[in-house]
Protein backbone atom coordinates (compact mmCIF):
# COMPACT_ATOMS: atom_id res chain seq x y z
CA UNK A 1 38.21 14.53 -16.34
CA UNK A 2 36.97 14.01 -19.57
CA UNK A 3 33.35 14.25 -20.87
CA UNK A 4 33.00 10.00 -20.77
CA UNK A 5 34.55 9.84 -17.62
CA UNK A 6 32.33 11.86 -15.68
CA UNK A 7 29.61 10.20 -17.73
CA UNK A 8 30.43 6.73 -16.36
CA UNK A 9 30.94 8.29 -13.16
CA UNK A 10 27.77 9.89 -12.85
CA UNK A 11 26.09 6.54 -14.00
CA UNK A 12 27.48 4.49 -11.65
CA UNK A 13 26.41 7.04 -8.92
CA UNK A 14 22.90 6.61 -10.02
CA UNK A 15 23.11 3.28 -9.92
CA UNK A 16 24.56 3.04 -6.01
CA UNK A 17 22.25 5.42 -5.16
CA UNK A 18 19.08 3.54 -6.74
CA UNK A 19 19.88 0.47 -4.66
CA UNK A 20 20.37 2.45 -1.24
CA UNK A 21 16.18 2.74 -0.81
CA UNK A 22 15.73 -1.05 -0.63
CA UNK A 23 16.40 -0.96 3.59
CA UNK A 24 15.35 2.93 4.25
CA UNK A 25 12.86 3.24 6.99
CA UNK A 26 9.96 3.98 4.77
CA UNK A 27 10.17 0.36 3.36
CA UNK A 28 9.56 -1.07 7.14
CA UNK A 29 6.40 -2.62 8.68
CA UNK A 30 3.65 -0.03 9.64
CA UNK A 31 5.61 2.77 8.84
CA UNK A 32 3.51 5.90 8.24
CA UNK A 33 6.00 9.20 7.28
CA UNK A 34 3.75 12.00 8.76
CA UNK A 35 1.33 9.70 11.38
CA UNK A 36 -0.22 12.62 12.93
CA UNK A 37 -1.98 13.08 9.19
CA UNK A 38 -3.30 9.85 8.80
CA UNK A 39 -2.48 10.64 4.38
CA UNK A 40 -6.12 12.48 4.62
CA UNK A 41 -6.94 13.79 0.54
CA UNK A 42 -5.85 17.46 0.54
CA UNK A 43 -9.37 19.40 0.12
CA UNK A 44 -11.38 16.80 -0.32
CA UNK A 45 -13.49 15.41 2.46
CA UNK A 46 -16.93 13.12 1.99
CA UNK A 47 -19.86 14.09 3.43
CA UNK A 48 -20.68 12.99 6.87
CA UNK A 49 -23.69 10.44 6.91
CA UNK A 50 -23.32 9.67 2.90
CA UNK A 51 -24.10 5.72 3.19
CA UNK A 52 -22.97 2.92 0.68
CA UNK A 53 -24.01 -0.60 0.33
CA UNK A 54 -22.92 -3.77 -1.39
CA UNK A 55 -20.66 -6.34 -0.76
CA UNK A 56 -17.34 -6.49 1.27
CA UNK A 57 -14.41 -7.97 1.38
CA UNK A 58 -11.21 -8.70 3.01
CA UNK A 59 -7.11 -8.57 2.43
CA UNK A 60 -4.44 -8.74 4.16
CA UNK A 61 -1.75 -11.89 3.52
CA UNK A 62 0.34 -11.08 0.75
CA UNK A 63 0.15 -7.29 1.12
CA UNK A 64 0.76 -6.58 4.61
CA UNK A 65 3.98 -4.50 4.57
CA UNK A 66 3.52 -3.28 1.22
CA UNK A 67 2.78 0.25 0.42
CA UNK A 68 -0.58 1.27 -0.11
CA UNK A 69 -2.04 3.86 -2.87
CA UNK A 70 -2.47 6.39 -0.28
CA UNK A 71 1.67 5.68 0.23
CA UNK A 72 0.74 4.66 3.67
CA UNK A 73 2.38 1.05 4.73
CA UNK A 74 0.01 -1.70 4.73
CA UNK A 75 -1.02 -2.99 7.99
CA UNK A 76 -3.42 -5.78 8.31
CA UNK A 77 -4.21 -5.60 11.86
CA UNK A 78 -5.37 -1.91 11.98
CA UNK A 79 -8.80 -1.25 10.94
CA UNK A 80 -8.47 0.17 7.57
CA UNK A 81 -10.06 -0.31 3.90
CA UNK A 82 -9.73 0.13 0.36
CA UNK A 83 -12.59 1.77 -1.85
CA UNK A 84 -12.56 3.23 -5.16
CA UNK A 85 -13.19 6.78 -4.65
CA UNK A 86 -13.49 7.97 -1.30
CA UNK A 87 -11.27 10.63 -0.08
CA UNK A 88 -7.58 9.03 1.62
CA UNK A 89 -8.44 9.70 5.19
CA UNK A 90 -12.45 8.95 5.05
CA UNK A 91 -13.72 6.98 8.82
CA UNK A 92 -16.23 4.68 7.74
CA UNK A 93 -18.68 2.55 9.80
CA UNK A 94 -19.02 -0.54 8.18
CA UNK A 95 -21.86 -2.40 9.66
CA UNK A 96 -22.64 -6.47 8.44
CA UNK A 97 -26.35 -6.60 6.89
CA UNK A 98 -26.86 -10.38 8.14
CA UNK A 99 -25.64 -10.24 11.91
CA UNK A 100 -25.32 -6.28 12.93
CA UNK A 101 -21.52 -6.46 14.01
CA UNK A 102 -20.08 -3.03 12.90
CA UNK A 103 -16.28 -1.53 12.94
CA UNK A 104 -14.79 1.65 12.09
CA UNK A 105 -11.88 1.90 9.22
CA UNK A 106 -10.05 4.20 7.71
CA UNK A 107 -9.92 4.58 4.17
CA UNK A 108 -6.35 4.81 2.95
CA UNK A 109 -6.21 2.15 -0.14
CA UNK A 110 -7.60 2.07 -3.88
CA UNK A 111 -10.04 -1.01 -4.63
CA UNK A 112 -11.16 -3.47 -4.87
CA UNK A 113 -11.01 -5.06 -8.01
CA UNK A 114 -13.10 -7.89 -7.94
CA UNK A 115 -16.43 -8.27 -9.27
CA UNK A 116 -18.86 -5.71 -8.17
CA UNK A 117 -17.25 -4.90 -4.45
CA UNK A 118 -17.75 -1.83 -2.54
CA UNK A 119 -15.18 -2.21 -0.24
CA UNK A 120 -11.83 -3.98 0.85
CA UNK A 121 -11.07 -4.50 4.51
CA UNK A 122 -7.96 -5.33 6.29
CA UNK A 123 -7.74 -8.78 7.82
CA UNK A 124 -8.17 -7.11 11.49
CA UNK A 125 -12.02 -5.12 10.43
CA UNK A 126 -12.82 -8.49 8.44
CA UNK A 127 -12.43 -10.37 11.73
CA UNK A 128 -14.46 -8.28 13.45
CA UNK A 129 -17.29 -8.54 11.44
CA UNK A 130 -17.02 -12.13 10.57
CA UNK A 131 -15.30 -11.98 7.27
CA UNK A 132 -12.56 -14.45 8.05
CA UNK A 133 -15.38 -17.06 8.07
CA UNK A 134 -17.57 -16.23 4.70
CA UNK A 135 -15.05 -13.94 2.86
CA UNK A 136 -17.42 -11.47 1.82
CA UNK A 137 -20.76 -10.37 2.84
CA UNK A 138 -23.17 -7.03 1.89
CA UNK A 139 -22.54 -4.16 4.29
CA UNK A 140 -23.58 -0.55 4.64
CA UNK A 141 -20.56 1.51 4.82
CA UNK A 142 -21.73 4.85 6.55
CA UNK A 143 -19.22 8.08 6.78
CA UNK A 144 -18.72 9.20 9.79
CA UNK A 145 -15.87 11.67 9.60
């Protein structure tokens, strides 16, 4: 076979092989490639009790299914969030400053990127604390493993 040959050969290789990931399993609803470790930041843990406060969020339509920055798939009806820097893997309480109501999330996005947010829920935590009715409101995210 001659050197062009194989190079056309080898291109359109890549090229089948490129288009094969579009319906792997990875790609699917909720699908989490090693479940038992949650995609917890290698080393890196916060410290139990550290507290933040400011103003939530919530997401959800639009990215549920997609992956996340963690690599986890997107699931807006676990209790999950996104924040800027914490550690993949981070349990937060997130309790609502104006009526108490408090849930637990796991921190396995990036964000958010809107104004001067400390956090962005998924649609299930933002239910629970009442965010599907305001949008947003100031919390105080506490670690708690």
């Amino acid at each position: 076979m001659t050197l062009n040959k194989f190079a056309f050969v080898l291109a359109l290789l890549s090229l089948f092989v490129g288009c094969a990931g579009k319906d792997s399993i990875s790609s699917r609803k909720g699908y989490v490639r090693f479940p038992e470790k949650h995609y917890v930041s290698k080393g890196k843990k916060a410290k139990i009790g550290t507290k933040i406060h400011g103003v939530a969020s919530y997401y959800g339509p639009g990215f549920d299914g997609k992956k996340t920055a963690s690599g986890e798939i997107f699931d807006q009806d676990d209790y999950t969030c996104a924040h800027k820097s914490l550690p993949f893997g981070t349990k937060l309480k997130v309790v609502r400053d104006d009526n108490g109501e408090s849930v637990v999330v796991r921190v396995n996005d990036r964000g958010p990127y809107v104004g001067n947010r400390i956090l962005d829920l998924s649609v299930a935590a933002g239910k629970k604390i009442g965010l599907d009715k305001s949008g947003h409101a100031t919390v105080t995210a506490t670690v708690v493993e």
